[in-house]
N, C-alpha and C. Protein backbone atom coordinates (compact mmCIF):
# COMPACT_ATOMS: atom_id res chain seq x y z
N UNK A 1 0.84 -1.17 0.00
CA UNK A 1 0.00 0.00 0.00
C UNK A 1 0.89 1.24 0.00
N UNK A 2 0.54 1.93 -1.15
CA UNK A 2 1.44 3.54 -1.04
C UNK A 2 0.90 4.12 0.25
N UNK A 3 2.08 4.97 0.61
CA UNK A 3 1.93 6.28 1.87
C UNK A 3 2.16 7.47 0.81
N UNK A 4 1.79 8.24 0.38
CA UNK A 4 1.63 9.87 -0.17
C UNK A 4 2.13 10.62 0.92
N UNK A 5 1.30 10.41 2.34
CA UNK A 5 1.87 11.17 3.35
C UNK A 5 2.88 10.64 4.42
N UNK A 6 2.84 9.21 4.03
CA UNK A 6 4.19 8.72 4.86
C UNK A 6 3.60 7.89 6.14
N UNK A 7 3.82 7.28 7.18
CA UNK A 7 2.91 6.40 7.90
C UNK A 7 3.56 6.76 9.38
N UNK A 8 2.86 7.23 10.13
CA UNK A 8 1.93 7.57 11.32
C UNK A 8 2.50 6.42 12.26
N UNK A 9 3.05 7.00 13.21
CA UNK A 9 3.45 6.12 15.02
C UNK A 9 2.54 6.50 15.40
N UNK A 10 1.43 7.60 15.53
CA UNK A 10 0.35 8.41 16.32
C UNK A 10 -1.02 8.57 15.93
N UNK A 11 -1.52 8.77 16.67
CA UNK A 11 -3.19 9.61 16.00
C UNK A 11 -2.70 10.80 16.25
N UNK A 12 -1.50 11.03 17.08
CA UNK A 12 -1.34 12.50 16.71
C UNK A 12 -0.86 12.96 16.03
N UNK A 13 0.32 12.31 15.69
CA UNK A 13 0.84 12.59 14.28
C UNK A 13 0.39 12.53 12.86
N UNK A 14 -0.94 11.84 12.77
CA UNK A 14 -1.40 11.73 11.67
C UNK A 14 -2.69 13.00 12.26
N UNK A 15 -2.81 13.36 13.25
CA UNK A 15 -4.18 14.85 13.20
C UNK A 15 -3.21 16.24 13.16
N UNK A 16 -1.76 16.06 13.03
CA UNK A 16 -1.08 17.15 13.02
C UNK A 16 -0.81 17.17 11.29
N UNK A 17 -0.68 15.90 10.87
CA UNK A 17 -0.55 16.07 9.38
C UNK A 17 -1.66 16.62 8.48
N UNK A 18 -3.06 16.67 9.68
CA UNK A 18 -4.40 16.89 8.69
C UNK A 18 -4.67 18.53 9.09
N UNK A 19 -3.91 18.71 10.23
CA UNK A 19 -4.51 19.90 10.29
C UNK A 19 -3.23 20.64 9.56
N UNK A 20 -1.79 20.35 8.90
CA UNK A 20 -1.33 21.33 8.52
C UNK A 20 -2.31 21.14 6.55
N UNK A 21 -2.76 20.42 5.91
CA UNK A 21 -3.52 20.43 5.26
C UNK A 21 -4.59 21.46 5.53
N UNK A 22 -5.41 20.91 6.32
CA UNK A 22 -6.52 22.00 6.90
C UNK A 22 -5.61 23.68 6.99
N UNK A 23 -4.68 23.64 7.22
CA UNK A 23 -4.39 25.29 7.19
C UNK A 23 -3.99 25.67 6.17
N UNK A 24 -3.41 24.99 5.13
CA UNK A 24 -3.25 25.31 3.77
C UNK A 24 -4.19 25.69 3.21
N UNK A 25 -5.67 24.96 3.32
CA UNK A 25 -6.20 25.23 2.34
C UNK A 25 -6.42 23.90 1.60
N UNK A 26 -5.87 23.14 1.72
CA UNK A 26 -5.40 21.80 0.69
C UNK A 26 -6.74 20.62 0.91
N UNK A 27 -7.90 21.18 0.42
CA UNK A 27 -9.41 19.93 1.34
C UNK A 27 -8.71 18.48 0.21
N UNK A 28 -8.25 18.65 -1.20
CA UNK A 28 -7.90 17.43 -1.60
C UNK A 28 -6.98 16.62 -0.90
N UNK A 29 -6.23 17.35 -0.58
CA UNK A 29 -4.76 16.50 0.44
C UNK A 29 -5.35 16.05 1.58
N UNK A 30 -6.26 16.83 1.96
CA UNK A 30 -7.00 16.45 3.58
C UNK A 30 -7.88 14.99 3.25
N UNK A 31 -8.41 15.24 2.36
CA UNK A 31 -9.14 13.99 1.70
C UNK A 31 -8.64 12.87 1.52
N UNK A 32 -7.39 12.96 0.71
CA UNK A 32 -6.15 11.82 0.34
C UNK A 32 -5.84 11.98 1.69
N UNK A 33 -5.56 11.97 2.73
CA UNK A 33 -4.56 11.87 3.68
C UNK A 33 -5.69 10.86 4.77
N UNK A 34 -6.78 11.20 4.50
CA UNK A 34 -7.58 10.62 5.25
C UNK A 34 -8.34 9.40 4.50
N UNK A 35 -8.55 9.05 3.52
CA UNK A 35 -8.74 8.34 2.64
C UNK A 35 -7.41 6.98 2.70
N UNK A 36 -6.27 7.39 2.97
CA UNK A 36 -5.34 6.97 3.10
C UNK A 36 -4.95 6.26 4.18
N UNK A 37 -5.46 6.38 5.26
CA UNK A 37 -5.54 6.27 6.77
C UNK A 37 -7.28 5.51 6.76
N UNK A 38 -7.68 4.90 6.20
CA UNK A 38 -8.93 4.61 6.70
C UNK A 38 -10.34 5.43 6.83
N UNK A 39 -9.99 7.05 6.90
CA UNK A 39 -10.89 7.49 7.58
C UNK A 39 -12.10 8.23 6.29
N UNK A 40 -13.31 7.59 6.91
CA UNK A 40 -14.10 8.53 5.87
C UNK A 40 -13.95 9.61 5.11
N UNK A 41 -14.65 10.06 4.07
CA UNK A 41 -14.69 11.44 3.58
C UNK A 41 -15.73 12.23 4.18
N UNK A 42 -16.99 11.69 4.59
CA UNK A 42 -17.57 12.62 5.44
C UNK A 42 -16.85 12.53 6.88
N UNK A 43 -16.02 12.10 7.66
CA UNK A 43 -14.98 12.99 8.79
C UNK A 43 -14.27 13.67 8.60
N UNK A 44 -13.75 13.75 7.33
CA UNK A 44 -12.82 14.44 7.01
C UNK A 44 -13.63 16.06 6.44
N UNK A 45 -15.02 15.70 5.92
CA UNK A 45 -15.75 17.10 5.73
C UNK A 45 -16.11 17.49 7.02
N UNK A 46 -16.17 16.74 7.97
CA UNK A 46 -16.67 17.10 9.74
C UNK A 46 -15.76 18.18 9.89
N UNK A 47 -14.26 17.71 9.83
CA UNK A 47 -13.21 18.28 10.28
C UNK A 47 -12.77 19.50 9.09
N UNK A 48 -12.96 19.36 8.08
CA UNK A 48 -13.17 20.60 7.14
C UNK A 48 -13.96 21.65 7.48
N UNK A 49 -15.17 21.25 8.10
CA UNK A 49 -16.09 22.48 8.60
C UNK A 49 -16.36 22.86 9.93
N UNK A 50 -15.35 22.67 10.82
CA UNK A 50 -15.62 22.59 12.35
C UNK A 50 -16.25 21.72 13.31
N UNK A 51 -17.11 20.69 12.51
CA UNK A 51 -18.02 20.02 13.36
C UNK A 51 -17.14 19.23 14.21
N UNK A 52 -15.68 18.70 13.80
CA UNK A 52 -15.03 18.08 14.54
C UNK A 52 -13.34 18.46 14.42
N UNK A 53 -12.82 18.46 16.57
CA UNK A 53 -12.12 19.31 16.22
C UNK A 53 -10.64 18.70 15.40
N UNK A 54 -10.45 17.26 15.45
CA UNK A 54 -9.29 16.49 14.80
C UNK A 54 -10.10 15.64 13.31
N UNK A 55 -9.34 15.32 12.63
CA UNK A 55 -9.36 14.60 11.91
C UNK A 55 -10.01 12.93 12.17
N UNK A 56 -9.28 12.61 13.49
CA UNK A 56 -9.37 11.24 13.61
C UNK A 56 -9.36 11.19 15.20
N UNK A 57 -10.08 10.50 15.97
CA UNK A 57 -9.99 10.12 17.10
C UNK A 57 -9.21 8.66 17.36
N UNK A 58 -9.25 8.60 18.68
CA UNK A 58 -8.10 6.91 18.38
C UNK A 58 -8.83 6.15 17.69
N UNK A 59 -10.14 5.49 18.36
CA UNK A 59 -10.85 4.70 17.65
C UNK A 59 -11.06 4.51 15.94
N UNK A 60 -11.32 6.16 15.92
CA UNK A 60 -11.40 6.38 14.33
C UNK A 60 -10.19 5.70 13.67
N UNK A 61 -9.09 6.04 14.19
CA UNK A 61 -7.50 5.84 13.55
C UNK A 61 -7.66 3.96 13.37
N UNK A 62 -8.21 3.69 14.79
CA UNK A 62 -8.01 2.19 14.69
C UNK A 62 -8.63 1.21 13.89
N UNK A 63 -9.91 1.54 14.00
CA UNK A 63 -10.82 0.99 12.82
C UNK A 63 -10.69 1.45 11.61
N UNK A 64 -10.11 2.43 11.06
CA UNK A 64 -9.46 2.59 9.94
C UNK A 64 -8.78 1.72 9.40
N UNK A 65 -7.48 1.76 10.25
CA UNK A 65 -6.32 1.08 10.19
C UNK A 65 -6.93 -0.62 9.93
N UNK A 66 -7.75 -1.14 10.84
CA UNK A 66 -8.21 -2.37 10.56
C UNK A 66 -8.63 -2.58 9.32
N UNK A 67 -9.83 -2.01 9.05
CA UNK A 67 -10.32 -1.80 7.65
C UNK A 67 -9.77 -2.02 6.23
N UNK A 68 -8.54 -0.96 6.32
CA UNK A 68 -7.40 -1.10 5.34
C UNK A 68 -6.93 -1.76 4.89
N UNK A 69 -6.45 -3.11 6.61
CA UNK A 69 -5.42 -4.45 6.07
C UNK A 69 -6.82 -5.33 5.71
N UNK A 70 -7.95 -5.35 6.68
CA UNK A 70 -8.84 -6.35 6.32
C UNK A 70 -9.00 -6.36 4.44
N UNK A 71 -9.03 -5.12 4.37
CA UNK A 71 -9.55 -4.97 2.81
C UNK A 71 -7.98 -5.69 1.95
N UNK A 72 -6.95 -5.08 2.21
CA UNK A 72 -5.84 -5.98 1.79
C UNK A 72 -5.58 -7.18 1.45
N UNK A 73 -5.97 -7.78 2.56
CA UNK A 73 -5.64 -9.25 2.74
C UNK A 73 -7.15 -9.93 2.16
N UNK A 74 -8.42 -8.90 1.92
CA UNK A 74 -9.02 -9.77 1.28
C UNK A 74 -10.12 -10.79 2.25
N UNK A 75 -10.22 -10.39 3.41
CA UNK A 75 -10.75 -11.23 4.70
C UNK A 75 -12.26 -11.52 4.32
N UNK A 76 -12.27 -13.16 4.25
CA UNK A 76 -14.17 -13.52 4.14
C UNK A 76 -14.23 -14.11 5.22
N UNK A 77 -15.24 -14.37 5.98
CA UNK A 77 -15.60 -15.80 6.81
C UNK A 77 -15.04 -15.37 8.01
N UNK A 78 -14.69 -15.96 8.54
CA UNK A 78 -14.50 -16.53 9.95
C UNK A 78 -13.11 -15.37 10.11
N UNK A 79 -12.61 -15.13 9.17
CA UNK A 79 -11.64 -14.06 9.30
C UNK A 79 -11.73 -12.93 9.62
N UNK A 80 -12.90 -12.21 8.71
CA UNK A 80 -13.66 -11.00 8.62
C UNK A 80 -14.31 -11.29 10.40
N UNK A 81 -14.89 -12.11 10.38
CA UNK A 81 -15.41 -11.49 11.97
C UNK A 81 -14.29 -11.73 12.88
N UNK A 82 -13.30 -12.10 12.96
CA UNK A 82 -12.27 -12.01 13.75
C UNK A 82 -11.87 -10.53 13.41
N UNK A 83 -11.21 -10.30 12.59
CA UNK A 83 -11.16 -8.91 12.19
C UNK A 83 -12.85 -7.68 12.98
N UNK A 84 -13.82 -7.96 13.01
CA UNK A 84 -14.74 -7.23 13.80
C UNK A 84 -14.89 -7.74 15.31
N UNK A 85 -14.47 -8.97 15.61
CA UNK A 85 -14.16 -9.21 17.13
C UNK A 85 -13.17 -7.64 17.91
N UNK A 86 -12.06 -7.83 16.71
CA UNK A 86 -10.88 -6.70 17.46
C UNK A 86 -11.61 -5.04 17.68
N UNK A 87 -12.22 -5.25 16.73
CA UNK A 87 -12.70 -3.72 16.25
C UNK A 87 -13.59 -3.39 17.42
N UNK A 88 -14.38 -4.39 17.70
CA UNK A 88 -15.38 -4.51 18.92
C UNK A 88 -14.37 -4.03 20.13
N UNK A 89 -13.59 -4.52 20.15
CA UNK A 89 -12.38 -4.40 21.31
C UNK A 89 -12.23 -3.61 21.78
N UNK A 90 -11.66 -2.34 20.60
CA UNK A 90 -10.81 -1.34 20.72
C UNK A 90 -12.65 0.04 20.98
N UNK A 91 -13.79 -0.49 20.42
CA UNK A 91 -14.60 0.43 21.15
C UNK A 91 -14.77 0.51 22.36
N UNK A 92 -14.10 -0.20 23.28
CA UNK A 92 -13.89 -0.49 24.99
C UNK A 92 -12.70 -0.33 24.83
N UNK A 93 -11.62 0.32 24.36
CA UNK A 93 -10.35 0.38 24.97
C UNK A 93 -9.53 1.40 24.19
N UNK A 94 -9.34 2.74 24.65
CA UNK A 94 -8.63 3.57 24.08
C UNK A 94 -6.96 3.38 23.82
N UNK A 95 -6.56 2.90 25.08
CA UNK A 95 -4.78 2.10 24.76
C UNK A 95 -4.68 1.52 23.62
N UNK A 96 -5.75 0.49 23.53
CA UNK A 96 -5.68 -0.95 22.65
C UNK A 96 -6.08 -0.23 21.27
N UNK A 97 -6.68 1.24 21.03
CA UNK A 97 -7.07 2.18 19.99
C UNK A 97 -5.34 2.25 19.28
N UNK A 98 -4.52 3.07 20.38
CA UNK A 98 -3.35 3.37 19.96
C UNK A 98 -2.43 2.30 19.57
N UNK A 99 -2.96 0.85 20.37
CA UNK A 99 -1.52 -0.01 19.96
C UNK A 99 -2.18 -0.49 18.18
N UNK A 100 -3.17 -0.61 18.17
CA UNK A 100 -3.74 -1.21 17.02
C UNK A 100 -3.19 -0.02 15.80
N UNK A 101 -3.10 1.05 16.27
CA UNK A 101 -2.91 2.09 14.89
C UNK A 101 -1.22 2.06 14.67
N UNK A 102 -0.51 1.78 16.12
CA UNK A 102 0.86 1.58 15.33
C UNK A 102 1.24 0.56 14.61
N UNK A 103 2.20 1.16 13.39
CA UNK A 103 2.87 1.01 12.31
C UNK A 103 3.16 -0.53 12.08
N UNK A 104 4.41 -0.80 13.41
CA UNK A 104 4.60 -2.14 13.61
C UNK A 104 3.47 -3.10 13.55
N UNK A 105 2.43 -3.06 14.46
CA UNK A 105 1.73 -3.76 14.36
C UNK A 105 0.56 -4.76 13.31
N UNK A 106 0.12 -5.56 13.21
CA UNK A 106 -0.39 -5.85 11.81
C UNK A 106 -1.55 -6.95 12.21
N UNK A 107 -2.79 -6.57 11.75
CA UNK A 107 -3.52 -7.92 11.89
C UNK A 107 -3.73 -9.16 11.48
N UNK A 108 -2.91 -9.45 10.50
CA UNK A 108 -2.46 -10.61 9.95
C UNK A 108 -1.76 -11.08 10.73
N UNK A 109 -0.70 -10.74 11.99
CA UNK A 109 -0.21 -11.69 12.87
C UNK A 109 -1.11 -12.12 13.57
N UNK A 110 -2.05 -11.61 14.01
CA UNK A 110 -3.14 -11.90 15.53
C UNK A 110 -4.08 -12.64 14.52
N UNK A 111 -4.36 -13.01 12.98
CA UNK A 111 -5.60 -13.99 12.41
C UNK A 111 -4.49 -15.12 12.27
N UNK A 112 -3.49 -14.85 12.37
CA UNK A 112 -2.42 -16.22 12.33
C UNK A 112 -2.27 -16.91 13.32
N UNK A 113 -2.27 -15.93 14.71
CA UNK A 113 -2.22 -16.76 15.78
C UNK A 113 -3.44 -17.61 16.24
N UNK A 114 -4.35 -16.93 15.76
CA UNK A 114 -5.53 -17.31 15.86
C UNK A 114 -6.05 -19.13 14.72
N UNK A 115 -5.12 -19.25 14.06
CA UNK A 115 -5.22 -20.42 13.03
C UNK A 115 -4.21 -21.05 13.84
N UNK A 116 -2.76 -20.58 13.80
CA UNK A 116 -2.57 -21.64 14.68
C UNK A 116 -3.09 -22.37 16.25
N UNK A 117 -3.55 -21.37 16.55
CA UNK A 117 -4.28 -21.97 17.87
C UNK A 117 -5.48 -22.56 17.63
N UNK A 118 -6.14 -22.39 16.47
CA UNK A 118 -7.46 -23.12 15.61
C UNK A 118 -6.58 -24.54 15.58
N UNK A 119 -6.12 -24.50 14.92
CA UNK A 119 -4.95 -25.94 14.16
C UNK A 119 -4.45 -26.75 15.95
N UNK A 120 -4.40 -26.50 16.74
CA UNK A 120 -3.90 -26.88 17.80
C UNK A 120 -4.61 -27.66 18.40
N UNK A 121 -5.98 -26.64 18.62
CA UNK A 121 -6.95 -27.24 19.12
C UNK A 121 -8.17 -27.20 18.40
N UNK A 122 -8.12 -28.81 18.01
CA UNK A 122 -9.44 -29.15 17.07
C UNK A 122 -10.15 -30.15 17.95
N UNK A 123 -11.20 -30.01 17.58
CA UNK A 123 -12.25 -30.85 18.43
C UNK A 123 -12.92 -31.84 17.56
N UNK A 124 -13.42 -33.07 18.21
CA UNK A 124 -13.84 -33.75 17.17
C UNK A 124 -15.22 -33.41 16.87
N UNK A 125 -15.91 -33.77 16.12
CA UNK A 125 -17.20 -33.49 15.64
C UNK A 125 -17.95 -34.58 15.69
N UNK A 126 -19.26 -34.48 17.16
CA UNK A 126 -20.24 -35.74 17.32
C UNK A 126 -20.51 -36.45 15.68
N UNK A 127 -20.74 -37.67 16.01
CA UNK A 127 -21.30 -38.27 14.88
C UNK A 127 -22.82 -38.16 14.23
N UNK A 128 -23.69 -37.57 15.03
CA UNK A 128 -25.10 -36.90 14.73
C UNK A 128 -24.86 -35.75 13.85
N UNK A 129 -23.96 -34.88 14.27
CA UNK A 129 -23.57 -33.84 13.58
C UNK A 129 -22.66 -34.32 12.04
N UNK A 130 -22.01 -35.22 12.04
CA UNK A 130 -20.65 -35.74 10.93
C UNK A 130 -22.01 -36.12 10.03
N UNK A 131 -23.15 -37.21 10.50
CA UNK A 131 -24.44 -38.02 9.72
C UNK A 131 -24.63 -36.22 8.97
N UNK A 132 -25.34 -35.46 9.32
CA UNK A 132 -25.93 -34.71 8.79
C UNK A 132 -25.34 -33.63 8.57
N UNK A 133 -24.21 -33.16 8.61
CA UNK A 133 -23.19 -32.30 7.68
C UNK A 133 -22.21 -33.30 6.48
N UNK A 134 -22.96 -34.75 6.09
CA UNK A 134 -22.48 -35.77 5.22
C UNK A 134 -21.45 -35.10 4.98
N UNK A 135 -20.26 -35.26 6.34
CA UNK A 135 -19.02 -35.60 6.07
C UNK A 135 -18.23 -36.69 6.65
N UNK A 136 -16.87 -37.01 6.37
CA UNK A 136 -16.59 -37.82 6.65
C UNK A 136 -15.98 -38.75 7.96
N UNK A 137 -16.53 -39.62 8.60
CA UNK A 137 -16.49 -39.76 9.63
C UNK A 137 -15.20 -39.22 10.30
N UNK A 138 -15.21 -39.66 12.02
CA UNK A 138 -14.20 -39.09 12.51
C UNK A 138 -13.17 -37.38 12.24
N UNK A 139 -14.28 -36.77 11.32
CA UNK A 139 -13.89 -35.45 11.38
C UNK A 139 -13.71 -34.81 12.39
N UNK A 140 -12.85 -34.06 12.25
CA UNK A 140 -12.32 -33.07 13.69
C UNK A 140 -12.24 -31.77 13.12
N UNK A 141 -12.74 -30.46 13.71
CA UNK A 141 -12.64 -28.77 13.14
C UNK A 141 -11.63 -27.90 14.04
N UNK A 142 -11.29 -27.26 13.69
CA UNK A 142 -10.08 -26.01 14.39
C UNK A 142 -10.64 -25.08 14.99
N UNK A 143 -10.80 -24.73 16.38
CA UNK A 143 -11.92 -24.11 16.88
C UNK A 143 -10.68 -23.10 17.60
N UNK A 144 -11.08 -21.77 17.51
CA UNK A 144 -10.51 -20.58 17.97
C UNK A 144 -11.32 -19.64 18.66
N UNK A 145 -11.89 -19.53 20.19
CA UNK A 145 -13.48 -18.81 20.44
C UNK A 145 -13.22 -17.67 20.53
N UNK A 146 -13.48 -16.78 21.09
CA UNK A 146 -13.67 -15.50 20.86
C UNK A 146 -13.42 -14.77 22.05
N UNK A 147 -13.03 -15.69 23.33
CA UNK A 147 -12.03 -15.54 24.42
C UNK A 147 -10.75 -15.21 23.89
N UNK A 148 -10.48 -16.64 23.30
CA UNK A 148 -9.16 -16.96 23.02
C UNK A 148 -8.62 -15.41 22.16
N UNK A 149 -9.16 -15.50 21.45
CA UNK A 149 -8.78 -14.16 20.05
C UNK A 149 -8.86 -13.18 20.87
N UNK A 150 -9.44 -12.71 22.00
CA UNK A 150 -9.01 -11.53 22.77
C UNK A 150 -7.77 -11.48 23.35
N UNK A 151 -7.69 -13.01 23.53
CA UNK A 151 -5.83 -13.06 24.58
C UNK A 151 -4.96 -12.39 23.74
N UNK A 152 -4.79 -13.40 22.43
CA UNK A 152 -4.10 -12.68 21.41
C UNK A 152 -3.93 -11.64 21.30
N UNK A 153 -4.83 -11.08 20.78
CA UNK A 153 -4.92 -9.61 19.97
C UNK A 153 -4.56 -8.69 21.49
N UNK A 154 -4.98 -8.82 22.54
CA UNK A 154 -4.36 -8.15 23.76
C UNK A 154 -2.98 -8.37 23.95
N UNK A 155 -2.66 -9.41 23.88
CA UNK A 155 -1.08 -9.98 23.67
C UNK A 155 -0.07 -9.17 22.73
N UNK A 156 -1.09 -8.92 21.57
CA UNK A 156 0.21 -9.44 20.54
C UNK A 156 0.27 -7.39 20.97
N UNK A 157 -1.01 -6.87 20.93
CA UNK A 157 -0.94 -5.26 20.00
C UNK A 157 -0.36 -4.58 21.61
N UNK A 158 -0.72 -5.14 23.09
CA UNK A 158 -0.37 -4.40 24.26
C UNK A 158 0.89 -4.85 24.52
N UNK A 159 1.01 -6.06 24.55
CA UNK A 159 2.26 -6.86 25.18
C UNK A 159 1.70 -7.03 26.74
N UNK A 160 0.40 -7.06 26.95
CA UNK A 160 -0.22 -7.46 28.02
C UNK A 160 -1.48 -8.63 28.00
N UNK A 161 -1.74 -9.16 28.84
CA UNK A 161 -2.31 -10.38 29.05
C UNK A 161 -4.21 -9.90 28.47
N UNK A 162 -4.58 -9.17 28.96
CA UNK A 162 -5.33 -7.93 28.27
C UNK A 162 -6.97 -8.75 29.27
N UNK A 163 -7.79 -8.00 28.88
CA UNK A 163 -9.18 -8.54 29.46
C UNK A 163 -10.01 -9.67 28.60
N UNK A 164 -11.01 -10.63 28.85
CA UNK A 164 -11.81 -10.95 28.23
C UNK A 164 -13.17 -10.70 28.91
């Protein structure tokens, strides 16, 4: 993915990059810059016309930022809502806003950890269930719940054990 404006350790550093736009004059650059970052074009007209006083709040920055790689990588299924598990997250957690928007970080490690810990622990699948999902006996599935994917994603983006 190109950076035009270059890539952001901060939400503040990326609301200092929108407001020197905003003082130029520059609403296309403000647009691209925010377009670029995840963030709507109507926030970015919020913040064009006073209604709001930054560009991006953490949350905003973070669900952006999610958005972006989700769209990247292309996420269907069971991925995509892992990807909205986190998002859910970070609307309860302003820290977990900021670790998710830095640079380093990436959500393709935390849907990986999340497969391998799927792959680890598979469970077998009753045989009532195997009869009538006509598959093949003794099947077993990769189960990752939605506890677990909080450890992670608290893990990987805080470097703390984090809440569920």
């Amino acid at each position: 993915m190109e950076h035009r404006f270059g890539i952001f350790g901060t939400v503040e550093e990326l609301n200092r990059a929108a407001a020197a736009q905003k003082a130029e004059g520059d609403e296309e650059a403000l647009f691209a810059l925010a377009a670029e970052n995840g963030i709507c074009r109507e926030d970015a007209e919020d913040y064009l016309d006073g209604a709001a006083e930054e560009l991006a709040t953490p949350l905003m920055a973070a669900l952006g930022k999610l958005d972006m790689e989700a769209a990247e990588l292309g996420l269907k299924s069971q991925l995509a809502d892992w990807k909205g598990c986190i998002a859910a997250m970070c609307s309860d957690d302003e820290a977990l806003c900021h670790a998710v928007f830095r640079p380093e970080k990436e959500l393709a490690y935390v849907l990986a950890e999340g497969i391998r810990h799927a792959s680890k622990n598979r469970v077998w699948i009753p045989a009532r269930i195997i009869q009538m999902a006509d598959i093949p006996a003794g099947s077993a599935i990769g189960m990752t719940g939605r506890d677990e994917l909080r450890r992670i994603a608290y893990r990987y983006y805080t470097g703390e054990g984090g809440r569920t």
